[in-house]
Protein backbone atom coordinates (compact mmCIF):
# COMPACT_ATOMS: atom_id res chain seq x y z
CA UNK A 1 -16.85 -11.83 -0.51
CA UNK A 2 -13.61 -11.62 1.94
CA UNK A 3 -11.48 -8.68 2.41
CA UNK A 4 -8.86 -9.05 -0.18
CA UNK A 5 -11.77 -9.28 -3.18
CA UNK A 6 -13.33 -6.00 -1.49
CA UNK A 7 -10.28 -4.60 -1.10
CA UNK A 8 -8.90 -5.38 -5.14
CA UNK A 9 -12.72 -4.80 -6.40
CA UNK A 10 -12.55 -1.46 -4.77
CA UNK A 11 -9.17 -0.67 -6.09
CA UNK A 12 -9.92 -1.32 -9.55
CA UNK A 13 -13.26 0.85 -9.35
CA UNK A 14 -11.19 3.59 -8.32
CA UNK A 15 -8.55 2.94 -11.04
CA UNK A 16 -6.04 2.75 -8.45
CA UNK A 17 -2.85 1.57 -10.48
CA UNK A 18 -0.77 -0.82 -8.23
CA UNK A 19 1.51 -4.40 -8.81
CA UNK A 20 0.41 -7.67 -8.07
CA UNK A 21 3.26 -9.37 -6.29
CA UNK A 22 5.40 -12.06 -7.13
CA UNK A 23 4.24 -15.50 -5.49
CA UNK A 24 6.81 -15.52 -3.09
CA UNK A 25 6.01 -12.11 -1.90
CA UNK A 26 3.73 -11.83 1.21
CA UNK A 27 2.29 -8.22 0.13
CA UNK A 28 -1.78 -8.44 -1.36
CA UNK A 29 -0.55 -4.64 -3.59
CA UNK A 30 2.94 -2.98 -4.54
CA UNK A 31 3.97 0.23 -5.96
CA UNK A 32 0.81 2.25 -5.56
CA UNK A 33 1.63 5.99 -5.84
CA UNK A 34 1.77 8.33 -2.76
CA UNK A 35 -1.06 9.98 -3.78
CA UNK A 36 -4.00 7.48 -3.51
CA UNK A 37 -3.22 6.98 -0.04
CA UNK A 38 -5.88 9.30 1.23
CA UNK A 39 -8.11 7.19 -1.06
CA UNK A 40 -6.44 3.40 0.17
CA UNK A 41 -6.81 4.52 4.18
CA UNK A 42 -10.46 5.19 3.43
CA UNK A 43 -11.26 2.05 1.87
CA UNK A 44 -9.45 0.23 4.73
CA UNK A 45 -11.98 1.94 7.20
CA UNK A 46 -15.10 2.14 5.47
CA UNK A 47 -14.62 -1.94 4.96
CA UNK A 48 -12.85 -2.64 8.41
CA UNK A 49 -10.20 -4.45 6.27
CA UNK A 50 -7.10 -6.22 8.46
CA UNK A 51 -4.75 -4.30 6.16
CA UNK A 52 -1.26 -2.70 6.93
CA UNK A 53 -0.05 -0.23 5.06
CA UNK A 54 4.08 0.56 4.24
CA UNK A 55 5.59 3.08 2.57
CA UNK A 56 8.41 2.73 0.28
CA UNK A 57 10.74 4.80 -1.67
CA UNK A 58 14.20 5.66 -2.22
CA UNK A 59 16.82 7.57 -0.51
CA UNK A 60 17.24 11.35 -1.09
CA UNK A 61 19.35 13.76 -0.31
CA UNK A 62 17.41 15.12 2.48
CA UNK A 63 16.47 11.41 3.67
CA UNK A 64 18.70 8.57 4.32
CA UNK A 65 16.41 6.13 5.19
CA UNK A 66 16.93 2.64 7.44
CA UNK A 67 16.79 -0.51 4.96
CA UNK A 68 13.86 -1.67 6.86
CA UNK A 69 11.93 1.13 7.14
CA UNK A 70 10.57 4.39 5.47
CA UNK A 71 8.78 7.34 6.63
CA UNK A 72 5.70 8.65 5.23
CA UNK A 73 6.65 12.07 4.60
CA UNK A 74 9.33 11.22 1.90
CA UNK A 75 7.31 7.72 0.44
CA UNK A 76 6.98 7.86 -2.98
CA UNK A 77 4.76 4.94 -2.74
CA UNK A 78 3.42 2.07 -0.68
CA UNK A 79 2.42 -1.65 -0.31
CA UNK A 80 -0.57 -3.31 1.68
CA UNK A 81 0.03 -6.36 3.54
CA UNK A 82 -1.85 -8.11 6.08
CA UNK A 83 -2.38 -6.93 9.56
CA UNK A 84 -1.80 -10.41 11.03
């Protein structure tokens, strides 16, 4: 089994709700909420998987984020992608 069947065979045990993406995407899971990410990083460890984790999210009045990039602390969600 390679990493990305762990990873989505894991995900759907835990009834993690994410988005497959389109095909021309490059991400392997969109739009899973903030709050599993406690759950996601320990996956990634326990399995050693060559995952990168993003966070995503809008703009707030307290954070005006760069287009390219958002911080943790005001992600409302996240993608995984591959580390390489």
């Amino acid at each position: 089994m390679n990493y990305k069947e762990k990873l989505f065979k894991t995900l759907y045990e835990q009834q993690i709700p994410f988005y497959f993406p389109k095909n021309s995407e490059v991400s392997l899971a969109k739009k899973i909420d903030i709050k599993y990410l406690k759950i996601v990083k320990e996956i990634i460890s326990k399995f050693k998987l060559p995952i990168r984790i993003r966070y995503r999210g809008a703009s707030s009045v307290n954070y005006r984020r760069h287009p390219s990039y958002m911080h943790m602390n005001y992600a409302s969600n996240f993608s995984l992608y591959n580390r390489y």
